[in-house]
N, C-alpha and C. Protein backbone atom coordinates (compact mmCIF):
# COMPACT_ATOMS: atom_id res chain seq x y z
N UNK A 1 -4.93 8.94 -38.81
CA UNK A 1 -6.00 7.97 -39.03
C UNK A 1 -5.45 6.67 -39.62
N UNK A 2 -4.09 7.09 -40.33
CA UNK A 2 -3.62 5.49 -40.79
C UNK A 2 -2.98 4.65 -40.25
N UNK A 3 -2.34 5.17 -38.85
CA UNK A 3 -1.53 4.22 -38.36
C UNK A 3 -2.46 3.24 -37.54
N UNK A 4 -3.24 3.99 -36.69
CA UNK A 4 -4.29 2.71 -36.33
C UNK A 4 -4.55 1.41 -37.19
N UNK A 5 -4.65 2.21 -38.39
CA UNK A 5 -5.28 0.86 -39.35
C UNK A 5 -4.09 0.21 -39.73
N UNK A 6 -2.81 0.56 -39.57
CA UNK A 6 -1.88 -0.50 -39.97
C UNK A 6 -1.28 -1.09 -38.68
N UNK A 7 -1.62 -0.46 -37.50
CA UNK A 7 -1.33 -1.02 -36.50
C UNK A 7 -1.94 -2.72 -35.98
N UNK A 8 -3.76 -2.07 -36.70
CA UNK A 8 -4.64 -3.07 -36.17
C UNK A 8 -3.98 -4.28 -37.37
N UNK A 9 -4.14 -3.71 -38.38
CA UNK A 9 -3.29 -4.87 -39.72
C UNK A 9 -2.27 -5.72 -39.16
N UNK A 10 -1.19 -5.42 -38.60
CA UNK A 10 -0.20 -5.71 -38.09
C UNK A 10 -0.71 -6.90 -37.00
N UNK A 11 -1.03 -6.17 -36.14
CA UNK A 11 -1.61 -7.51 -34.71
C UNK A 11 -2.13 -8.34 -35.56
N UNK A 12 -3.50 -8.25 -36.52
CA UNK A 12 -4.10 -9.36 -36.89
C UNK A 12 -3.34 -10.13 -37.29
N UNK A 13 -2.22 -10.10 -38.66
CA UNK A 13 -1.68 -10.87 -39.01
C UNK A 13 -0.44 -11.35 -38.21
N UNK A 14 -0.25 -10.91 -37.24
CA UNK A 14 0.68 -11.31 -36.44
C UNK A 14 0.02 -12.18 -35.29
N UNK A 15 -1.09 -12.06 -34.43
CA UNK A 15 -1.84 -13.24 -34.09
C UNK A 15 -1.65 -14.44 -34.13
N UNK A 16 -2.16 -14.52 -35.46
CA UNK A 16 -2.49 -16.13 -35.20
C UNK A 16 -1.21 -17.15 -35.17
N UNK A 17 0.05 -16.25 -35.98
CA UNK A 17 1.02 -16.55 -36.35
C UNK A 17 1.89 -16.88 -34.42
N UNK A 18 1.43 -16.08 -33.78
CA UNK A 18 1.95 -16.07 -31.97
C UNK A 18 0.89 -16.65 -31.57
N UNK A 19 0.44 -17.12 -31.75
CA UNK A 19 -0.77 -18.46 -31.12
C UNK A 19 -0.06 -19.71 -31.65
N UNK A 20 0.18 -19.86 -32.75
CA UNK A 20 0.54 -21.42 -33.27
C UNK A 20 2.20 -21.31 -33.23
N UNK A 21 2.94 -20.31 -32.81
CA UNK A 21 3.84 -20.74 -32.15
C UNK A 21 3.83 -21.24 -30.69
N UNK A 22 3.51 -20.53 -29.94
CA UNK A 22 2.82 -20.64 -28.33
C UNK A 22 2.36 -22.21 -28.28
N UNK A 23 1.64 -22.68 -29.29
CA UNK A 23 1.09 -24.39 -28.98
C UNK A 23 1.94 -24.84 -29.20
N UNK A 24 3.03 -24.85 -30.61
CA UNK A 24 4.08 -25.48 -30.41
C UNK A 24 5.18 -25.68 -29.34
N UNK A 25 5.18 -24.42 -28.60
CA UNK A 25 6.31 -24.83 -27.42
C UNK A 25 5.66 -24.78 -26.59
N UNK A 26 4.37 -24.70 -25.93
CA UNK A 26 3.24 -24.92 -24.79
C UNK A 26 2.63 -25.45 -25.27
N UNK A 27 2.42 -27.18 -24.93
CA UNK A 27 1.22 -27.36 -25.48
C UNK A 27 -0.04 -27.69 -24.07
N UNK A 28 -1.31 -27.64 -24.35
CA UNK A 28 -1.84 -28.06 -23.45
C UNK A 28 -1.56 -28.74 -22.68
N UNK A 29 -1.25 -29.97 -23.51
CA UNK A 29 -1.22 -31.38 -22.75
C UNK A 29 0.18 -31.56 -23.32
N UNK A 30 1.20 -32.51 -21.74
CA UNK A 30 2.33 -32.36 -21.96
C UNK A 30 2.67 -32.99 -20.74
N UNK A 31 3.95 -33.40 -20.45
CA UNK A 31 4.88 -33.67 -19.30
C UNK A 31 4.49 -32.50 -17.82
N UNK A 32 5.31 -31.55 -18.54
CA UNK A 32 4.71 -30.08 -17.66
C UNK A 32 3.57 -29.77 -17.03
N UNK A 33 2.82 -30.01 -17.86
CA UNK A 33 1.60 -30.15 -17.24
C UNK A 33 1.02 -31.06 -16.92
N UNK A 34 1.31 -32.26 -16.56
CA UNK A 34 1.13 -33.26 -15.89
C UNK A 34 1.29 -32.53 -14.50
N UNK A 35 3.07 -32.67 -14.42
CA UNK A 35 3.74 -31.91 -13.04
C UNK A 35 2.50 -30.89 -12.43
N UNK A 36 2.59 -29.91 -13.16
CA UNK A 36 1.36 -28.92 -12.38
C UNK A 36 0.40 -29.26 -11.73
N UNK A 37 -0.34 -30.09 -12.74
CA UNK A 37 -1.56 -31.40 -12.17
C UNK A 37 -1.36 -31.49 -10.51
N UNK A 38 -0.36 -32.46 -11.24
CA UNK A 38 0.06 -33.20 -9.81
C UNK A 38 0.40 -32.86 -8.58
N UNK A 39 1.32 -31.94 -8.44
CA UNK A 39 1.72 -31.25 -7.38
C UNK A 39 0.85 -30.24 -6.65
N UNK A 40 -0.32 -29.42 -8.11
CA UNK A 40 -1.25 -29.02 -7.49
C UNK A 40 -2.52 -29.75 -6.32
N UNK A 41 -2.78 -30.92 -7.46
CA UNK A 41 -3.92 -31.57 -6.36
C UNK A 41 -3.18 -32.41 -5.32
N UNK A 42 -1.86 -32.59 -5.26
CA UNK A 42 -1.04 -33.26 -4.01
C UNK A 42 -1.18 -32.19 -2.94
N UNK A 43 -0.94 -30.96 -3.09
CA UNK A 43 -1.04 -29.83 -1.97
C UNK A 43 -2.11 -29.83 -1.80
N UNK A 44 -2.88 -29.79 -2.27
CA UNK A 44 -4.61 -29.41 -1.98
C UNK A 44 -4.98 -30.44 -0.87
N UNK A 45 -4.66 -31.71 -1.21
CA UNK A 45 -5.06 -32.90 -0.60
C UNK A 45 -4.61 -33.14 1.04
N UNK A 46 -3.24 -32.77 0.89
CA UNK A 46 -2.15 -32.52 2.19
C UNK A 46 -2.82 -31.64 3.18
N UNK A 47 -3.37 -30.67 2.38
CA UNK A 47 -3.07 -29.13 3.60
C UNK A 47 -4.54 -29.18 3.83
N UNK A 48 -5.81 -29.96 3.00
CA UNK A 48 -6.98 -30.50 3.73
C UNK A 48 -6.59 -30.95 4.31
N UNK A 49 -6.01 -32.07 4.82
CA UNK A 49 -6.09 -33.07 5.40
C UNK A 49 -5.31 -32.84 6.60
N UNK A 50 -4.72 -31.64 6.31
CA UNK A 50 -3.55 -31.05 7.66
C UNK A 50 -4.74 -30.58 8.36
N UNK A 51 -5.63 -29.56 8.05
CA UNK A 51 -6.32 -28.42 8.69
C UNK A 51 -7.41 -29.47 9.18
N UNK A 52 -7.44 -30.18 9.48
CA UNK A 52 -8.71 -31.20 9.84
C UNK A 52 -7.97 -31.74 11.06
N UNK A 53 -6.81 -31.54 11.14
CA UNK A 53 -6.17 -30.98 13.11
C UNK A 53 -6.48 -30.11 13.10
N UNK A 54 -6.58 -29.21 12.75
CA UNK A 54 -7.35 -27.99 13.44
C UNK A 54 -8.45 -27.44 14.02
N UNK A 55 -9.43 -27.46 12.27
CA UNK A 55 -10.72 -27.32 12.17
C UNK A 55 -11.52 -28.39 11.98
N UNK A 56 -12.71 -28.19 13.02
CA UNK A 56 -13.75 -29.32 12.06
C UNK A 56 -14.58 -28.54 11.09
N UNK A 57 -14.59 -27.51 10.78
CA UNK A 57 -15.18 -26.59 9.51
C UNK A 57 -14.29 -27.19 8.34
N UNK A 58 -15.39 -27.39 7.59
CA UNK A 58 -14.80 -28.27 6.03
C UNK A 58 -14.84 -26.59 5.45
N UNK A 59 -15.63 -25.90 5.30
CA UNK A 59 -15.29 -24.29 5.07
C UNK A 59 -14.08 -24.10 5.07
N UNK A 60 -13.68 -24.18 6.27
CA UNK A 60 -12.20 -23.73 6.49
C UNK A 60 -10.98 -24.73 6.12
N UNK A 61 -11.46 -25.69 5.92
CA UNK A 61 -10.42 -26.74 5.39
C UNK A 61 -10.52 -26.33 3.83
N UNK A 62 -11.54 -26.38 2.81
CA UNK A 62 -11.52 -26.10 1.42
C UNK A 62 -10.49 -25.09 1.54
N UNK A 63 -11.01 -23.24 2.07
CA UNK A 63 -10.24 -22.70 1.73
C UNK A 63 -8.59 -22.71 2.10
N UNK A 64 -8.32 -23.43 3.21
CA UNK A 64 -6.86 -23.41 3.54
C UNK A 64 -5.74 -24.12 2.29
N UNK A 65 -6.88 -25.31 1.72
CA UNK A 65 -5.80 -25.88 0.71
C UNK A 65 -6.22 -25.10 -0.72
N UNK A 66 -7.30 -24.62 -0.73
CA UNK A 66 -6.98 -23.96 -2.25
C UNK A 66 -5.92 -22.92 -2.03
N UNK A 67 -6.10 -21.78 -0.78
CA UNK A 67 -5.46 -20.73 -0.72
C UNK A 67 -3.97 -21.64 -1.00
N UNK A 68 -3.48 -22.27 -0.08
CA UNK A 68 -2.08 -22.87 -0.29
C UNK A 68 -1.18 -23.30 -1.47
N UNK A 69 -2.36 -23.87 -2.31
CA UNK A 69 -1.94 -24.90 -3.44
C UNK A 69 -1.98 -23.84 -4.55
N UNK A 70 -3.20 -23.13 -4.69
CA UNK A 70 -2.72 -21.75 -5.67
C UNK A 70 -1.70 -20.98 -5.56
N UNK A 71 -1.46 -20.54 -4.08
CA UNK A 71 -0.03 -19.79 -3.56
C UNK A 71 1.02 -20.61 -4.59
N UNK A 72 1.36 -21.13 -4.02
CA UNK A 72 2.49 -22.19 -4.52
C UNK A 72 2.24 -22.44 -6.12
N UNK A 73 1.44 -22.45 -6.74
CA UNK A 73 1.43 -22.49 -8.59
C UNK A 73 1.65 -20.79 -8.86
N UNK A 74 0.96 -19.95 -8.22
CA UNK A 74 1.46 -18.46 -8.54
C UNK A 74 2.85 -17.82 -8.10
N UNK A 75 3.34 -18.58 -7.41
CA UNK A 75 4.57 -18.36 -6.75
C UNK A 75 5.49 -18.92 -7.60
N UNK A 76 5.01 -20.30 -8.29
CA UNK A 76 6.04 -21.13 -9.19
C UNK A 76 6.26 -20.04 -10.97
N UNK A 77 4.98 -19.64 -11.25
CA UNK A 77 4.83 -18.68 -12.14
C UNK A 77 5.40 -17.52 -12.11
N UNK A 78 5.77 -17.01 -11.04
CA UNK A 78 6.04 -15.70 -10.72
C UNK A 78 7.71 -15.98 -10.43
N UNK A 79 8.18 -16.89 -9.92
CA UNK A 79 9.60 -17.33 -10.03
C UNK A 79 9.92 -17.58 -11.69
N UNK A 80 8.99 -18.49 -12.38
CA UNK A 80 9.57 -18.24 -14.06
C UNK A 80 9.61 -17.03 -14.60
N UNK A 81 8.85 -15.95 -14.15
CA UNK A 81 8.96 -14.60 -14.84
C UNK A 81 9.65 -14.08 -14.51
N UNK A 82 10.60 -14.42 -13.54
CA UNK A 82 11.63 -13.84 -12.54
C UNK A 82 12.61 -13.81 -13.95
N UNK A 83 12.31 -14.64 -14.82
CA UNK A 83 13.79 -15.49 -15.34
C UNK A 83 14.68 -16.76 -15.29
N UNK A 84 13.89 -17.32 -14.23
CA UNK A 84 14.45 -18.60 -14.19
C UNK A 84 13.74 -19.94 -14.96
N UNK A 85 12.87 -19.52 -15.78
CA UNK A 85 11.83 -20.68 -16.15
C UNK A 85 10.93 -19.85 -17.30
N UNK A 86 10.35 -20.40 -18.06
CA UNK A 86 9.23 -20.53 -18.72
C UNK A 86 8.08 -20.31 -18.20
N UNK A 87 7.55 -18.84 -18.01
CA UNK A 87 6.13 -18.44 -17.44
C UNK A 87 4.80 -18.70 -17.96
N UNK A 88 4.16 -19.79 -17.52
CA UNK A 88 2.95 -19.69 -18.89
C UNK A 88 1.29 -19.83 -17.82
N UNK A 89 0.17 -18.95 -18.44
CA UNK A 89 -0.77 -19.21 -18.54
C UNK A 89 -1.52 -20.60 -18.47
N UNK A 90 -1.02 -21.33 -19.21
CA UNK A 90 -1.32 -23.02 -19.39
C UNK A 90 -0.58 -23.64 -18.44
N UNK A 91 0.27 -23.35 -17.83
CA UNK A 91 0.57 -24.07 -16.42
C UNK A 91 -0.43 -23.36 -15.25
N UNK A 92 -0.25 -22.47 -15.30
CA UNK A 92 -1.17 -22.03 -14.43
C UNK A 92 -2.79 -22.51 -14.25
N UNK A 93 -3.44 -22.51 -15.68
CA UNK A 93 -4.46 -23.17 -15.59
C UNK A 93 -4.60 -24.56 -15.27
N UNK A 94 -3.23 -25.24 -15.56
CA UNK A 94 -3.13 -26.71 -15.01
C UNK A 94 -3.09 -27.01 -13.50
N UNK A 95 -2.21 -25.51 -12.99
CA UNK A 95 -2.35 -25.75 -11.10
C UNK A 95 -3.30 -25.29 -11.11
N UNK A 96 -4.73 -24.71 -11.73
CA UNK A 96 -5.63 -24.13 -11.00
C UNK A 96 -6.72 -25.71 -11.23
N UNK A 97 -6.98 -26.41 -12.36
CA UNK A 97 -7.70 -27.74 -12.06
C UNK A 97 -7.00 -28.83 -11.51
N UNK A 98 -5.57 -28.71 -10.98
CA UNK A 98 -5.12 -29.64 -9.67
C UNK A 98 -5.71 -29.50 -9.11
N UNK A 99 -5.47 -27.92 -8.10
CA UNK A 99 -6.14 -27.84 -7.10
C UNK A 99 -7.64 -27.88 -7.07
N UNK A 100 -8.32 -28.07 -8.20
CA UNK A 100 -9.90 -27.75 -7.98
C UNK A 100 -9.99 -28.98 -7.44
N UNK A 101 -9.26 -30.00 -8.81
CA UNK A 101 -9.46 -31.69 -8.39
C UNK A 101 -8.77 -32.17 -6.55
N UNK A 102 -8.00 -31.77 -6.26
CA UNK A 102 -7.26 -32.31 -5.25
C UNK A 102 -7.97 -31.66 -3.86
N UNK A 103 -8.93 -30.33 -4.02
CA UNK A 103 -9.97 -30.17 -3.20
C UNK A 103 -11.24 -30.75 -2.92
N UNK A 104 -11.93 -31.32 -4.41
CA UNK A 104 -12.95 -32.09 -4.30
C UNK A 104 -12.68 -33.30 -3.99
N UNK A 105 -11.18 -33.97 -4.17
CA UNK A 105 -11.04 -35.43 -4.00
C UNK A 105 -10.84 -35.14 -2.32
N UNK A 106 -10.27 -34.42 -1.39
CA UNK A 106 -10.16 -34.53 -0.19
C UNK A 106 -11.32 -34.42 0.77
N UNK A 107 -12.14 -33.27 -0.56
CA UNK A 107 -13.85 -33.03 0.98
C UNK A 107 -14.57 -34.20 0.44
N UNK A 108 -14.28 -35.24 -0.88
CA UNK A 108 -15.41 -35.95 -0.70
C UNK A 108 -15.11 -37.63 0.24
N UNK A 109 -13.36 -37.52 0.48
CA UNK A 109 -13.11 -38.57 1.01
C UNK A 109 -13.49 -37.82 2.89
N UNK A 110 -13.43 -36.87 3.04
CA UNK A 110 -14.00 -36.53 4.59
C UNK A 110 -15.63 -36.64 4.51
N UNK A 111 -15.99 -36.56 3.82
CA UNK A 111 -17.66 -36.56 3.38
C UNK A 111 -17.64 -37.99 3.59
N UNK A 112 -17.56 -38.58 2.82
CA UNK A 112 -17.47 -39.81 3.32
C UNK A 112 -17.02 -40.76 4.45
N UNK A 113 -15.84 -40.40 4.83
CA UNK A 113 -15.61 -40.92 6.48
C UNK A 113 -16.39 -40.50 7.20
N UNK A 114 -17.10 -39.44 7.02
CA UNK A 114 -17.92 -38.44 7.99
C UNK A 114 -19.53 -39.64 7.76
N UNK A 115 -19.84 -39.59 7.05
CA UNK A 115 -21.23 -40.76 6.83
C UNK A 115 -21.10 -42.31 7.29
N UNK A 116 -19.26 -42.65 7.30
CA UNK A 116 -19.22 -44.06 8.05
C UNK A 116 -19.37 -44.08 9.46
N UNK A 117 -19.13 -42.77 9.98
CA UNK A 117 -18.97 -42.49 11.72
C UNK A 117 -20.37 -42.25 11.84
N UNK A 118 -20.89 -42.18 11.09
CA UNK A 118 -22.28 -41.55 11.57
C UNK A 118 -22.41 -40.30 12.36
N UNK A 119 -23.26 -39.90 13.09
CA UNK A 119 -23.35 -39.14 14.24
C UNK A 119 -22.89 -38.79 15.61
N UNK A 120 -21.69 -37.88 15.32
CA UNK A 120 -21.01 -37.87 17.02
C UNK A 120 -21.76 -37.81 18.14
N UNK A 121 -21.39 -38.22 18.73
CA UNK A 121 -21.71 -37.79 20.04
C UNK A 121 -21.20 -36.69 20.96
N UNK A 122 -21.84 -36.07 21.57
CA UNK A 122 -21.04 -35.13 22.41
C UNK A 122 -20.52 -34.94 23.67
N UNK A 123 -19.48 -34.56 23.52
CA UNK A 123 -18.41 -35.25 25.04
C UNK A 123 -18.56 -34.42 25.63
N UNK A 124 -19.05 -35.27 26.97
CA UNK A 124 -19.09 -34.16 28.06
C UNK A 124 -18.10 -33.73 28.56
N UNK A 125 -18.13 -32.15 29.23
CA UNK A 125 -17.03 -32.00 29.74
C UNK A 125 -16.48 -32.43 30.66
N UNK A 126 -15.19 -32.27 30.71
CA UNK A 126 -14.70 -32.94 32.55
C UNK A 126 -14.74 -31.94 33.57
N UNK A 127 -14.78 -32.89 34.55
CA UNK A 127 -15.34 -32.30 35.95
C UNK A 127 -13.59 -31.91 36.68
């Protein structure tokens, strides 16, 4: 019955003490996470803007660049845990609001070209 309670003793005071180290060498906001930012909503933006040769489903354009641009931040994470890098949570959350941002900035600039064209027309087929 006592080790629980010195176990739970233990974590508590050890907590907060591995949190305010963790900000000191991760901090939210930082260089690093700039990078994440960036590279996240740069892919997002790209691989919309790729799949729009493809598809005219904006459906299918959202998900092609989130799927992509997350790949690539979980892949970058999963290479630091490898050992080659610094694995963190807070980068990760930084490629995950790239890509949120670098998805909404791409469907609202097709949203918008899409309202300057107005209404397609539909091509007939050839004979």
């Amino acid at each position: 019955m006592r080790s629980p309670l010195v176990l739970a003793g233990v974590l508590l005071l050890l907590g907060p003490s591995a949190r305010a180290q963790q900000q000191e060498t991760d901090p939210w906001f930082g260089r690093d996470k700039a990078l994440h930012f960036a590279a996240s909503a740069s892919i997002a933006v790209v691989v919309y803007a790729g799949a729009s040769f493809q598809t005219e489903s904006r459906v299918k354009r959202v998900v092609a660049a989130a799927s992509v641009a997350l790949a690539a931040g979980l892949a970058k994470e999963a290479w630091d845990l490898g050992g080659h890098g610094d694995a963190s949570w807070r980068d990760l959350t930084w490629d995950v609001i790239g890509t949120t941002t670098g998805v909404l900035l791409a469907y609202a600039i097709d949203w918008a070209v899409g309202r300057l064209r107005g209404p397609t027309e539909a091509v007939a087929p050839a004979r």
